[in-house]
N, C-alpha and C. Protein backbone atom coordinates (compact mmCIF):
# COMPACT_ATOMS: atom_id res chain seq x y z
N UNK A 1 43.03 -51.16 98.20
CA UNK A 1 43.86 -50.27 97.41
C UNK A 1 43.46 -48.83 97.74
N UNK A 2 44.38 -48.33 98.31
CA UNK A 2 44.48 -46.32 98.48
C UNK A 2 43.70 -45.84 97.04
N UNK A 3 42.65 -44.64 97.38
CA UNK A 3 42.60 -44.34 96.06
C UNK A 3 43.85 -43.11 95.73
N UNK A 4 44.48 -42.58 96.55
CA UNK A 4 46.12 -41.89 96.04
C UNK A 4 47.05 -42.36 96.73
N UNK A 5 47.89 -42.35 96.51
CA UNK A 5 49.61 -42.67 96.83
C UNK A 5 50.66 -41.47 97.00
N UNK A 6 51.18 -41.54 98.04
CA UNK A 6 52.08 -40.01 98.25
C UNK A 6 53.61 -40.71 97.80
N UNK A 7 53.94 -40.07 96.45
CA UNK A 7 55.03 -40.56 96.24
C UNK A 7 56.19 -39.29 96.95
N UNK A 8 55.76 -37.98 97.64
CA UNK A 8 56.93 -37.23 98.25
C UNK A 8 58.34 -37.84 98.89
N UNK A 9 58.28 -38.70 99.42
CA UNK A 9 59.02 -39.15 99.99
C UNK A 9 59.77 -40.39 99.69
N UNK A 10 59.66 -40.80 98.18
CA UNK A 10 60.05 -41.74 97.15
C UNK A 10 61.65 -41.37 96.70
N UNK A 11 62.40 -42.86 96.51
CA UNK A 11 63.94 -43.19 96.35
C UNK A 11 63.95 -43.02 95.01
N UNK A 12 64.55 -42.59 94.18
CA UNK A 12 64.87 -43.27 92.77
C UNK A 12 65.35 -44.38 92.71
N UNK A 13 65.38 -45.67 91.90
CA UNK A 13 65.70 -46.62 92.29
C UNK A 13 67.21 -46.60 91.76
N UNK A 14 68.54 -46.60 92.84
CA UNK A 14 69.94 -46.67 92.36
C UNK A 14 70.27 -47.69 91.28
N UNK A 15 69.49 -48.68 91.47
CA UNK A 15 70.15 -49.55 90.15
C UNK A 15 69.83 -49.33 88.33
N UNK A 16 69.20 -48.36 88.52
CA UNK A 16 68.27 -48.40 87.05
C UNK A 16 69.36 -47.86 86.35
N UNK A 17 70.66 -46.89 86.65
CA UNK A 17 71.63 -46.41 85.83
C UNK A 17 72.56 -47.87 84.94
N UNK A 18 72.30 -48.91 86.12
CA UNK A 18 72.83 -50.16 85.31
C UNK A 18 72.18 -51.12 84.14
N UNK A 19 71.04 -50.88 84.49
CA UNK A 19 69.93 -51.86 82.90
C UNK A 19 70.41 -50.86 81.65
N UNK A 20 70.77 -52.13 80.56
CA UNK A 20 71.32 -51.54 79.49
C UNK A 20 69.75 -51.08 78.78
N UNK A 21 69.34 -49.90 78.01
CA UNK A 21 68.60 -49.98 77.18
C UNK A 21 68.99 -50.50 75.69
N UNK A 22 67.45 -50.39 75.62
CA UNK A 22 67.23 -51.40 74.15
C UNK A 22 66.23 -50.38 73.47
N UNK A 23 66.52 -50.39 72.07
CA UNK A 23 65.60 -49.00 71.36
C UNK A 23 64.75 -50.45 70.54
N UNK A 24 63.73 -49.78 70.05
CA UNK A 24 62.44 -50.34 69.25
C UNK A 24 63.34 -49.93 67.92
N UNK A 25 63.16 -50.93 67.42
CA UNK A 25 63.43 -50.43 65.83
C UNK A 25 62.64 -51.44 64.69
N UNK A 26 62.35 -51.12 63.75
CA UNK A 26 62.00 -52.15 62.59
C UNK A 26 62.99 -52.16 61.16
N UNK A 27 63.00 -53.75 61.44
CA UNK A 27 64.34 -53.75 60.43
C UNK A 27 63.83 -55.13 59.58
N UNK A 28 63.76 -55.27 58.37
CA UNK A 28 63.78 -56.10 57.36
C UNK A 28 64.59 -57.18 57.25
N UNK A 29 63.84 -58.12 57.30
CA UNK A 29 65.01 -59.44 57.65
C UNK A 29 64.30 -60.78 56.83
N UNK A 30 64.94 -61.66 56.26
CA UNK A 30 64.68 -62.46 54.87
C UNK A 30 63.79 -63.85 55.84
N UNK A 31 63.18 -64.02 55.51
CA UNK A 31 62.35 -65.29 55.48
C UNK A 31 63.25 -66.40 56.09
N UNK A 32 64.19 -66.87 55.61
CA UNK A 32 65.13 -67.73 55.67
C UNK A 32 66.15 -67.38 57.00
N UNK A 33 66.24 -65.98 57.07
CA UNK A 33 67.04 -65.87 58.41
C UNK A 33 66.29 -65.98 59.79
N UNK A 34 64.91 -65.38 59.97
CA UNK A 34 63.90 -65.77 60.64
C UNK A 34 63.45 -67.12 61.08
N UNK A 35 63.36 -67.70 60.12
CA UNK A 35 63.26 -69.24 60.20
C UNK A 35 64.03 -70.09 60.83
N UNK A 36 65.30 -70.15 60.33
CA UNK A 36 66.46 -69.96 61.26
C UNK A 36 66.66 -70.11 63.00
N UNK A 37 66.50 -68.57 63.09
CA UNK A 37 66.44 -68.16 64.60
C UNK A 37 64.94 -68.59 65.33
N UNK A 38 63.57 -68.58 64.50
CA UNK A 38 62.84 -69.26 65.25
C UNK A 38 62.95 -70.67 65.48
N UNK A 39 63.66 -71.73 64.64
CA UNK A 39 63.77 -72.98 64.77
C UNK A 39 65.23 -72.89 65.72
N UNK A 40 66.08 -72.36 65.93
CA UNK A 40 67.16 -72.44 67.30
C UNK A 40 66.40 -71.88 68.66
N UNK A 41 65.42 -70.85 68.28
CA UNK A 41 64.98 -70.71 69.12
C UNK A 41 63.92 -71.55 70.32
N UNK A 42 63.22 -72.78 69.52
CA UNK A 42 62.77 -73.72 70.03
C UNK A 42 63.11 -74.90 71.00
N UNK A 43 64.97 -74.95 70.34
CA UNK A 43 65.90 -75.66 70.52
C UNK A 43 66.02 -75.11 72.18
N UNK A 44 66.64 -73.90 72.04
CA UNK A 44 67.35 -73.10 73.52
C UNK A 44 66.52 -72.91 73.88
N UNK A 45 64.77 -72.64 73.94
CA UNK A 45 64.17 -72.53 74.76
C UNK A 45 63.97 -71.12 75.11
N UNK A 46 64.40 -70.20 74.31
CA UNK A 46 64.54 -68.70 74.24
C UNK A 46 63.84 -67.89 73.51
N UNK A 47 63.13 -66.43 73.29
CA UNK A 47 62.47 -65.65 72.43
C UNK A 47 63.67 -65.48 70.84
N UNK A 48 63.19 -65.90 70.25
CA UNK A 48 64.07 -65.42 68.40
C UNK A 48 64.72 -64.35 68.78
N UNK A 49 63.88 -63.08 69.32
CA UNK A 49 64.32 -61.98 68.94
C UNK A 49 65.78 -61.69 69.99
N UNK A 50 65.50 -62.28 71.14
CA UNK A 50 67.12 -62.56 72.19
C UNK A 50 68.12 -63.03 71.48
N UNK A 51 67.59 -64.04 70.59
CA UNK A 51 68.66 -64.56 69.78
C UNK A 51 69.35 -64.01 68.94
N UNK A 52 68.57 -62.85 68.21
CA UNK A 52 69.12 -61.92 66.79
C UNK A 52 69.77 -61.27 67.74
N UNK A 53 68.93 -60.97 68.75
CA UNK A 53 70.47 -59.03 69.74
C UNK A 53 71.64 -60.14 69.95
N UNK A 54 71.35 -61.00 70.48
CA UNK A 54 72.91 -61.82 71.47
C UNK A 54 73.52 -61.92 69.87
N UNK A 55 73.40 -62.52 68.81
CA UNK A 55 74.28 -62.67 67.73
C UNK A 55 74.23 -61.59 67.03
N UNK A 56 74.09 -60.66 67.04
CA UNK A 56 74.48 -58.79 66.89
C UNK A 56 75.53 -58.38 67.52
N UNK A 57 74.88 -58.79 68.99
CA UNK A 57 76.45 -57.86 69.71
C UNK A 57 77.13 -58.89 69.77
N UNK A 58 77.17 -60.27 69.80
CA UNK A 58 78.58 -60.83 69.36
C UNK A 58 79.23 -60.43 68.14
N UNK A 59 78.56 -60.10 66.81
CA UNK A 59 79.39 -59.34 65.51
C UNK A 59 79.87 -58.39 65.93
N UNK A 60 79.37 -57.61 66.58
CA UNK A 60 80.08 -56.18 66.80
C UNK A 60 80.51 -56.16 67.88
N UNK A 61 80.40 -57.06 68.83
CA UNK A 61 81.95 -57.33 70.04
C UNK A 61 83.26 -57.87 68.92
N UNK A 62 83.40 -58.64 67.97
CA UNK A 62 84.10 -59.21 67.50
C UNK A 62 84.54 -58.38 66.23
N UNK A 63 83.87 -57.57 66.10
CA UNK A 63 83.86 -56.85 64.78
C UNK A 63 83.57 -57.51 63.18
N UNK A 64 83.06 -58.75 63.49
CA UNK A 64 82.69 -59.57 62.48
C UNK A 64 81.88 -58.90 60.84
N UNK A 65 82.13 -58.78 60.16
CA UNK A 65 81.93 -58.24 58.85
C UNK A 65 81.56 -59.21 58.08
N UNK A 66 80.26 -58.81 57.16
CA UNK A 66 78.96 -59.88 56.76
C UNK A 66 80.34 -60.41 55.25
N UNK A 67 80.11 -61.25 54.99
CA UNK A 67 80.98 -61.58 53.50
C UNK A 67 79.80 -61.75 52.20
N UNK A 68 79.93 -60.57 51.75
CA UNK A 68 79.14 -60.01 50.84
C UNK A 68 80.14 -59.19 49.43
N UNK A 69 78.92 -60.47 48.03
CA UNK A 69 79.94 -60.61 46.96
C UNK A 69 78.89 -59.79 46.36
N UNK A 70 79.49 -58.41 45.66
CA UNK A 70 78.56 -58.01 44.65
C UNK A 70 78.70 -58.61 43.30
N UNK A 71 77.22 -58.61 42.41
CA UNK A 71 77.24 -59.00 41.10
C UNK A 71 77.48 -58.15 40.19
């Protein structure tokens, strides 16, 4: 291993304008919905948390609206 590296003559990499970002956020979510997505998640073989974004942006590709009764 070089102990420096001459990056002068370095590409930006063209594809990086295409990876969608993803922001960090913390958001409050019930016991029961967690549970949920970690037990499908076992099923598919996938991280929970892939599971909550993919059924996010399917609501809001679809425009799906939670059905919520106030008391």
């Amino acid at each position: 291993m070089q102990q420096e590296y001459d990056f002068s003559q370095g590409v930006k990499n063209p594809y990086a304008k295409r990876l969608k970002s993803k922001k960090v956020v913390t958001i409050r979510i019930d016991d029961e919905a967690i549970d949920y997505f970690k037990q499908l998640s076992a099923e598919m073989d996938m991280p929970y948390q892939t599971l909550i974004n993919l059924y996010l942006k399917e609501c809001a590709k679809t425009q799906k609206k939670p059905d919520i009764q106030w008391r």
